[in-house]
C-alpha atoms as a PDB file:
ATOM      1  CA  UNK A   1      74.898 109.661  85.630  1.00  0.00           C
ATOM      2  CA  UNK A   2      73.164 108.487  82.356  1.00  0.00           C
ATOM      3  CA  UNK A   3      76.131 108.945  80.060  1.00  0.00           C
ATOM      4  CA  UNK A   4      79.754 107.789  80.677  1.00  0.00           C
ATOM      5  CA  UNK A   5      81.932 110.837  80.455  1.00  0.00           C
ATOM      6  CA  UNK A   6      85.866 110.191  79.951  1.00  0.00           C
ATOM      7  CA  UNK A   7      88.211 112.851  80.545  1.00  0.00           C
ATOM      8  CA  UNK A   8      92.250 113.223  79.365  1.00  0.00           C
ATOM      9  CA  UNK A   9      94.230 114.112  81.657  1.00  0.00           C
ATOM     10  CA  UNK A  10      94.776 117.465  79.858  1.00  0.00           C
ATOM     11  CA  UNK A  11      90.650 117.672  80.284  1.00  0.00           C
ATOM     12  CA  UNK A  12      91.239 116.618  83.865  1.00  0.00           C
ATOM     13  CA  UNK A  13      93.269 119.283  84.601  1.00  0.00           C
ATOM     14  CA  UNK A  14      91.201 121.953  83.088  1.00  0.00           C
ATOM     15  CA  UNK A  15      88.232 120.533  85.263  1.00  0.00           C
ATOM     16  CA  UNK A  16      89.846 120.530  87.825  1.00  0.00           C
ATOM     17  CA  UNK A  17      90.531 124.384  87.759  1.00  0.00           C
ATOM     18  CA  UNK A  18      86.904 124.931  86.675  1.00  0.00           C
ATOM     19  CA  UNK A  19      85.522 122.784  89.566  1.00  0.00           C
ATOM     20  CA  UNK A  20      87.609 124.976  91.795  1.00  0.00           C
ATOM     21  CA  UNK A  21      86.679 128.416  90.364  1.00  0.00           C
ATOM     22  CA  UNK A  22      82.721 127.612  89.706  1.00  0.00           C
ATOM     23  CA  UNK A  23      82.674 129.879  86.093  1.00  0.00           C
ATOM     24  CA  UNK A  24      85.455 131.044  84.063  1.00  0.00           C
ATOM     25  CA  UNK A  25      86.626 132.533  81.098  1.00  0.00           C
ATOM     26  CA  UNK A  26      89.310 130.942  79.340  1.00  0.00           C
ATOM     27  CA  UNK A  27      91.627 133.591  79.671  1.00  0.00           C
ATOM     28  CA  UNK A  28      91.360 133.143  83.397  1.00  0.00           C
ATOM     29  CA  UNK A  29      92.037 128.761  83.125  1.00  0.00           C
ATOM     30  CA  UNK A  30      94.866 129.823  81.046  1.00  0.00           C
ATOM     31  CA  UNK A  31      96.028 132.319  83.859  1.00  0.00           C
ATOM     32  CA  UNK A  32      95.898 129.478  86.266  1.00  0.00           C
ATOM     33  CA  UNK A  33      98.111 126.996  84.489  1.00  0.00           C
ATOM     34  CA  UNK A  34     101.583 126.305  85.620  1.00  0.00           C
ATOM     35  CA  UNK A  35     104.882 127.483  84.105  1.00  0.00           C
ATOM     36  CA  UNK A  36     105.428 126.644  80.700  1.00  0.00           C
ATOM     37  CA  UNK A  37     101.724 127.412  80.095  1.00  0.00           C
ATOM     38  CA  UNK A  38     100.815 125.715  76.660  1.00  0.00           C
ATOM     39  CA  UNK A  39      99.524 128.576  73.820  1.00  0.00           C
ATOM     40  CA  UNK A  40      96.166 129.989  75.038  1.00  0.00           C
ATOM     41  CA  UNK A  41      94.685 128.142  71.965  1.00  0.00           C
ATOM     42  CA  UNK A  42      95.485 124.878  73.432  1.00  0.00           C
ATOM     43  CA  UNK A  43      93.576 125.860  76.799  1.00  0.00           C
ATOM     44  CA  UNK A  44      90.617 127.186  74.102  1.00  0.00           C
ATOM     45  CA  UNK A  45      90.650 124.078  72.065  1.00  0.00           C
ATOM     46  CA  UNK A  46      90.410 122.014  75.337  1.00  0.00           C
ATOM     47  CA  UNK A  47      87.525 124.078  76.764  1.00  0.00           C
ATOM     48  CA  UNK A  48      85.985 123.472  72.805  1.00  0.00           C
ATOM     49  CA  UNK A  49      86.269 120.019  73.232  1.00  0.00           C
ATOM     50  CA  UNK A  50      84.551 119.972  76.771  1.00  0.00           C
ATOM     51  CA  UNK A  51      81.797 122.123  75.383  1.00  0.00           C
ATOM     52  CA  UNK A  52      81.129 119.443  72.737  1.00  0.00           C
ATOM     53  CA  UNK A  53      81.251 116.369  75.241  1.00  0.00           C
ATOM     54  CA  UNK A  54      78.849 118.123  77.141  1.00  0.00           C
ATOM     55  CA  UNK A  55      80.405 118.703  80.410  1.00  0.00           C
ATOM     56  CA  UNK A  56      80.308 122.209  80.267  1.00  0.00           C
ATOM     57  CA  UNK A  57      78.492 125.077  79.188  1.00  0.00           C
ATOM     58  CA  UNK A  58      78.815 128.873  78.612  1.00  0.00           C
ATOM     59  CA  UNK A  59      76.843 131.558  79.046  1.00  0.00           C
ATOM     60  CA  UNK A  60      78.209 134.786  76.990  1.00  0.00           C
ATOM     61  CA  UNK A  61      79.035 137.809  78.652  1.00  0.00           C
ATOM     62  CA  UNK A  62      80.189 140.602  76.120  1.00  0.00           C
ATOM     63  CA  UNK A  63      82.324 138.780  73.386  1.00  0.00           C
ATOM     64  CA  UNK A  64      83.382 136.623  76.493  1.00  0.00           C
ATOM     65  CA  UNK A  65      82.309 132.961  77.063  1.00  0.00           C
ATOM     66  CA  UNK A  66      82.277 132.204  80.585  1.00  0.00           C
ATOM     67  CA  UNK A  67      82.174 128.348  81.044  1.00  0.00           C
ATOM     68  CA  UNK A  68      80.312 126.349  84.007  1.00  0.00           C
ATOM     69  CA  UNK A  69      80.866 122.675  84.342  1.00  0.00           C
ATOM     70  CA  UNK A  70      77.701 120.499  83.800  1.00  0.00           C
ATOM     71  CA  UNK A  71      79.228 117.791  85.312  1.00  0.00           C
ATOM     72  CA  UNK A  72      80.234 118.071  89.143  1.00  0.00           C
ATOM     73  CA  UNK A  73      83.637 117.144  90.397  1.00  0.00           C
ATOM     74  CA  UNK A  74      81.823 113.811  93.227  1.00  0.00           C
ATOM     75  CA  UNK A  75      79.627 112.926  89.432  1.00  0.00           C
ATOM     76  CA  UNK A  76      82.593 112.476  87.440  1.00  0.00           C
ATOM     77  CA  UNK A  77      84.495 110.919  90.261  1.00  0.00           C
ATOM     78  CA  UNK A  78      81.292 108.457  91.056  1.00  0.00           C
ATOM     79  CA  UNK A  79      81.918 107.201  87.016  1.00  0.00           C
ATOM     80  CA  UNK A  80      85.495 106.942  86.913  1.00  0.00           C
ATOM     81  CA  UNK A  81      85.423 104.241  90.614  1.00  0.00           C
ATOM     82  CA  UNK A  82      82.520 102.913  88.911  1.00  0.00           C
ATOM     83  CA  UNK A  83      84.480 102.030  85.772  1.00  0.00           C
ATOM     84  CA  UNK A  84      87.532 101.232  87.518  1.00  0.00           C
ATOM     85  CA  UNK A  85      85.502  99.045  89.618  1.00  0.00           C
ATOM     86  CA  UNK A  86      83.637  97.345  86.894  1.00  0.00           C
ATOM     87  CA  UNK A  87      86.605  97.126  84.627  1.00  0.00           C
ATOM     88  CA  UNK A  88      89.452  96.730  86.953  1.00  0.00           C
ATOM     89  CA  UNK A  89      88.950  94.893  89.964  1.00  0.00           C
ATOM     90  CA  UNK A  90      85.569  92.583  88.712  1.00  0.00           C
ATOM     91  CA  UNK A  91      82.785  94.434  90.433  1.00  0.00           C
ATOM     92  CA  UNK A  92      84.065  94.485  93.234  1.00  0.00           C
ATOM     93  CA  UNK A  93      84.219  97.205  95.527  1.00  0.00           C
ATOM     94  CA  UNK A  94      86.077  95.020  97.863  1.00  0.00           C
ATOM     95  CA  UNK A  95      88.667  94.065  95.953  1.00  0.00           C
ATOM     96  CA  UNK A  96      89.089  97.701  95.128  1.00  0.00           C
ATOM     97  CA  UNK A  97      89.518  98.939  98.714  1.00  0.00           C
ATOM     98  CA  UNK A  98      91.981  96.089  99.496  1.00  0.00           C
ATOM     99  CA  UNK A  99      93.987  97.153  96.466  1.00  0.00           C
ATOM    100  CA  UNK A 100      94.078 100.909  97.914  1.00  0.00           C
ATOM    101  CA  UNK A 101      94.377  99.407 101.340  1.00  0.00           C
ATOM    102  CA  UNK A 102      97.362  97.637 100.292  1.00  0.00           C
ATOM    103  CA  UNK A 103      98.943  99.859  98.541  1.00  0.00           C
ATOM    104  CA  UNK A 104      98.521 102.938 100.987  1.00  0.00           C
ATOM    105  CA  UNK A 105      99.560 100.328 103.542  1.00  0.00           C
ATOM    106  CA  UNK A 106      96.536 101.302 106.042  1.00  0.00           C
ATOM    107  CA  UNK A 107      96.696  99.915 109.563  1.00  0.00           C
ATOM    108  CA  UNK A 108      94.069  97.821 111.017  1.00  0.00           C
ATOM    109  CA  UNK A 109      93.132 101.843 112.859  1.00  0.00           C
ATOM    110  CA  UNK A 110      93.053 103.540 109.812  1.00  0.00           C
ATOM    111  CA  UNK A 111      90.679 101.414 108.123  1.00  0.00           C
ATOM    112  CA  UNK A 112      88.458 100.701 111.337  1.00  0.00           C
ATOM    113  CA  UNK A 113      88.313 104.658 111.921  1.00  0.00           C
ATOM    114  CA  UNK A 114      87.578 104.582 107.737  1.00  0.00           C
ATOM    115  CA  UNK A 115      84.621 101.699 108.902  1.00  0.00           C
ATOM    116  CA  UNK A 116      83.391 104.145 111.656  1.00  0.00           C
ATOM    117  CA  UNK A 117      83.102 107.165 109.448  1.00  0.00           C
ATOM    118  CA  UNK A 118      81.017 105.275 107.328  1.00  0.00           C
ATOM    119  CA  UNK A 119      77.669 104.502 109.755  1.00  0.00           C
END
């Protein structure tokens, strides 16, 4: 991924539902957001903002835009352990996995049956 591409975690969400879905509309997000949904503007001005970062797209369909993420749910997730990485833990991608080690409290199994998965 050329560009860094940083997401709020209002954006996040919205992705999220988006990644899941493949295309929608924004009346169908807004359909999918939990009790108290924010005003359907909100969930327009969010997929606005996307549009304009370039991590989605729409294609019109009647007076309806249907968006499509340009940005894939592993790409995005790729940048944000590569900047967490980077910025976080030194470059290291060991330090990172003991962190996450640590803190999920893996045993020695769960991380030798992660080690196994990985050859």
């Amino acid at each position: 991924m050329a560009q860094k591409k940083t997401l709020t975690r209002t954006e996040l969400h919205m992705m999220n539902l988006l990644w899941d879905k493949g295309t929608a509309s924004v009346q169908q997000l807004h359909d999918e957001l939990p009790e108290p949904k924010p005003p359907y503007t909100t969930t327009l001005s969010v997929m606005q903002v996307l549009t304009k970062k370039g991590i989605v797209s729409f294609d019109k369909e009647g007076r309806t835009n249907i968006y499509r993420p340009l940005l894939s749910r592993e790409e995005y997730l790729e940048s944000f352990v590569d900047d967490a990485r980077d910025n976080l833990f030194g470059g290291s991608i060991v330090n990172l996995f003991s962190f996450f080690a640590k803190r999920e409290k893996l045993s020695k199994q769960e991380i030798q049956k992660i080690l196994e998965e990985m050859e």
